[in-house]
C-alpha atoms as a PDB file:
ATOM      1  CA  UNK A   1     -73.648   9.545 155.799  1.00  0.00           C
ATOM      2  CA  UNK A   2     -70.936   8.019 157.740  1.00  0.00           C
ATOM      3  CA  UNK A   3     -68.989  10.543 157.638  1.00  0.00           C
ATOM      4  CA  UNK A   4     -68.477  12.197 161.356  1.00  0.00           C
ATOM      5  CA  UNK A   5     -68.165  15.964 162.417  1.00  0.00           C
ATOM      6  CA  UNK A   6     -65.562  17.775 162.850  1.00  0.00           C
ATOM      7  CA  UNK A   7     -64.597  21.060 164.442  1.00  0.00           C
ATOM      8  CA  UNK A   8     -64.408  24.252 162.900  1.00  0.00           C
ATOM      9  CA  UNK A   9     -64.027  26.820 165.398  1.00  0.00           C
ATOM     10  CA  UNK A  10     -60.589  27.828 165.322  1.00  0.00           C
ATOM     11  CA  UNK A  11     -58.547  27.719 168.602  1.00  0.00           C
ATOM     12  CA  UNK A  12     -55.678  25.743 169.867  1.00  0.00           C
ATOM     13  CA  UNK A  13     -57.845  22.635 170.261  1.00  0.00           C
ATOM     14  CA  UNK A  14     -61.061  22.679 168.115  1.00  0.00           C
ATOM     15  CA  UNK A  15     -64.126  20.782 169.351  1.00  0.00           C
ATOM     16  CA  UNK A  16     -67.083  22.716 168.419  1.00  0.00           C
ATOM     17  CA  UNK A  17     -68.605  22.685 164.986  1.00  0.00           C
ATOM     18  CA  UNK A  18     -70.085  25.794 163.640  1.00  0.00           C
ATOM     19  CA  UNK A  19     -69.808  25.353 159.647  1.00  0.00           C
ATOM     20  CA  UNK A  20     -72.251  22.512 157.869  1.00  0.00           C
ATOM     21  CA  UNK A  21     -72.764  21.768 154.783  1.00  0.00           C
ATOM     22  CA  UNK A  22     -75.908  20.854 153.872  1.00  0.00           C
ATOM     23  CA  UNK A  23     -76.994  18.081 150.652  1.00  0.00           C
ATOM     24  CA  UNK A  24     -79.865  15.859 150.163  1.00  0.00           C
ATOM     25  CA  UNK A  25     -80.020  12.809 147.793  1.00  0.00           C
ATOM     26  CA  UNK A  26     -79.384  14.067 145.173  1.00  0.00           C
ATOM     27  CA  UNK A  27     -75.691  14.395 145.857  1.00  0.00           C
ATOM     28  CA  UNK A  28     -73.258  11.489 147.938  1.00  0.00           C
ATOM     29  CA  UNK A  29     -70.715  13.295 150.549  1.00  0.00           C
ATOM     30  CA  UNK A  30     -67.843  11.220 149.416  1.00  0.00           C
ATOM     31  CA  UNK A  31     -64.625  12.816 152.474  1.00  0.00           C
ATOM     32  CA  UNK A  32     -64.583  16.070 154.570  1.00  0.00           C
ATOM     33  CA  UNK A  33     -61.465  17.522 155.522  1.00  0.00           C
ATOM     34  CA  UNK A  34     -60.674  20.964 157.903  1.00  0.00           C
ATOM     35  CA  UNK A  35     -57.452  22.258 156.746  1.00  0.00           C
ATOM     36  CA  UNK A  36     -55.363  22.921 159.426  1.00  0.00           C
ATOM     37  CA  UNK A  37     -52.314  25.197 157.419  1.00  0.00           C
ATOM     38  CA  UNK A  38     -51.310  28.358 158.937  1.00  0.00           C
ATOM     39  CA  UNK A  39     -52.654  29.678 156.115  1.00  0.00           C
ATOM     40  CA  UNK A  40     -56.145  28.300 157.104  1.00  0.00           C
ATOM     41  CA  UNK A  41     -55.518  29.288 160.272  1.00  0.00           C
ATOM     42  CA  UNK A  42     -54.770  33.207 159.701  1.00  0.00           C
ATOM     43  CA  UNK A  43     -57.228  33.626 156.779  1.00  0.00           C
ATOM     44  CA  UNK A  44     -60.620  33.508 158.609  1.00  0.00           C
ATOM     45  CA  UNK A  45     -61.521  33.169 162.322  1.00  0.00           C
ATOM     46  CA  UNK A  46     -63.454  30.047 161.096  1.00  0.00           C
ATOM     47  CA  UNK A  47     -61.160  26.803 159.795  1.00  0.00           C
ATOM     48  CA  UNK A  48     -62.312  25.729 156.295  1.00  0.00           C
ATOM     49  CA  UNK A  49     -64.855  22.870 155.515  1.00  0.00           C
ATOM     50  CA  UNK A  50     -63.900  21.298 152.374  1.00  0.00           C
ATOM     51  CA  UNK A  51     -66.256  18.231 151.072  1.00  0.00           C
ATOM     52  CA  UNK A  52     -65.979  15.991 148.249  1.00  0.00           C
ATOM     53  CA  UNK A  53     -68.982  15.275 146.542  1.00  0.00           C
ATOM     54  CA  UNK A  54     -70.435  13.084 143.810  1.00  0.00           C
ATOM     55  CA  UNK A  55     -73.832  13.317 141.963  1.00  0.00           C
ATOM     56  CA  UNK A  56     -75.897  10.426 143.055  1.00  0.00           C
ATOM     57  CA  UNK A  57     -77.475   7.965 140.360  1.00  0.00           C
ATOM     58  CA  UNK A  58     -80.647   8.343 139.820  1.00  0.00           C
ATOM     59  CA  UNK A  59     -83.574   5.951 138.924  1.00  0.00           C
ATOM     60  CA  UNK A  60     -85.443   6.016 135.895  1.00  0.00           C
ATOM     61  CA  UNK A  61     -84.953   7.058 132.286  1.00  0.00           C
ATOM     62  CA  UNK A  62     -82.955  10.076 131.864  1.00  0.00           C
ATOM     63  CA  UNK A  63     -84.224  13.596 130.266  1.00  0.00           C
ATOM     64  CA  UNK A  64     -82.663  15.067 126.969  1.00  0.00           C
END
Protein backbone atom coordinates (compact mmCIF):
# COMPACT_ATOMS: atom_id res chain seq x y z
CA UNK A 1 0.00 0.00 0.00
CA UNK A 2 1.05 3.39 -0.93
CA UNK A 3 2.94 2.51 -3.34
CA UNK A 4 1.47 3.77 -6.95
CA UNK A 5 1.48 1.97 -10.44
CA UNK A 6 3.56 2.19 -12.86
CA UNK A 7 3.78 1.32 -16.53
CA UNK A 8 5.07 -1.65 -17.99
CA UNK A 9 4.24 -1.77 -21.49
CA UNK A 10 7.22 -0.93 -23.29
CA UNK A 11 7.10 1.97 -25.84
CA UNK A 12 8.61 5.35 -26.09
CA UNK A 13 6.32 6.69 -23.36
CA UNK A 14 4.83 3.96 -21.06
CA UNK A 15 1.44 4.56 -19.44
CA UNK A 16 -0.33 1.36 -19.34
CA UNK A 17 0.30 -1.29 -16.75
CA UNK A 18 0.09 -4.85 -17.74
CA UNK A 19 2.48 -6.73 -15.10
CA UNK A 20 1.18 -6.95 -11.17
CA UNK A 21 2.38 -8.46 -8.60
CA UNK A 22 0.19 -9.80 -6.37
CA UNK A 23 0.82 -10.28 -2.06
CA UNK A 24 -1.49 -10.37 0.78
CA UNK A 25 -0.59 -9.74 4.49
CA UNK A 26 1.50 -11.81 4.95
CA UNK A 27 4.21 -9.96 3.11
CA UNK A 28 4.83 -5.68 3.19
CA UNK A 29 5.66 -4.23 -0.52
CA UNK A 30 8.48 -2.17 0.76
CA UNK A 31 9.61 -0.02 -3.29
CA UNK A 32 8.78 -0.99 -6.94
CA UNK A 33 10.97 -0.01 -9.58
CA UNK A 34 10.63 -0.60 -13.78
CA UNK A 35 14.05 -0.68 -15.06
CA UNK A 36 14.37 1.37 -17.83
CA UNK A 37 18.21 0.06 -19.27
CA UNK A 38 18.49 -0.74 -22.81
CA UNK A 39 19.04 -3.88 -21.64
CA UNK A 40 15.48 -3.97 -20.11
CA UNK A 41 14.34 -2.52 -22.94
CA UNK A 42 15.63 -5.16 -25.70
CA UNK A 43 15.24 -8.25 -23.46
CA UNK A 44 11.40 -8.66 -23.38
CA UNK A 45 8.58 -6.70 -25.08
CA UNK A 46 7.37 -6.18 -21.44
CA UNK A 47 9.70 -3.68 -19.03
CA UNK A 48 10.58 -5.50 -15.76
CA UNK A 49 8.64 -5.18 -12.39
CA UNK A 50 11.02 -5.49 -9.65
CA UNK A 51 9.51 -5.24 -5.87
CA UNK A 52 11.10 -5.23 -2.62
CA UNK A 53 9.48 -7.10 -0.11
CA UNK A 54 9.58 -7.85 3.61
CA UNK A 55 7.80 -10.63 5.64
CA UNK A 56 5.23 -8.98 7.76
CA UNK A 57 5.19 -9.59 11.69
CA UNK A 58 2.88 -11.60 12.76
CA UNK A 59 0.74 -11.84 15.99
CA UNK A 60 0.86 -14.48 18.36
CA UNK A 61 3.35 -17.05 19.62
CA UNK A 62 5.50 -18.43 17.03
CA UNK A 63 5.65 -22.31 15.83
CA UNK A 64 8.89 -24.50 16.24
Amino acid sequence: AGHRPLPTFHSLFPRVRIDHIFVDDGLRVEAIHVPRSVLAKTASDHLPLVADLRLAARDGPRAG
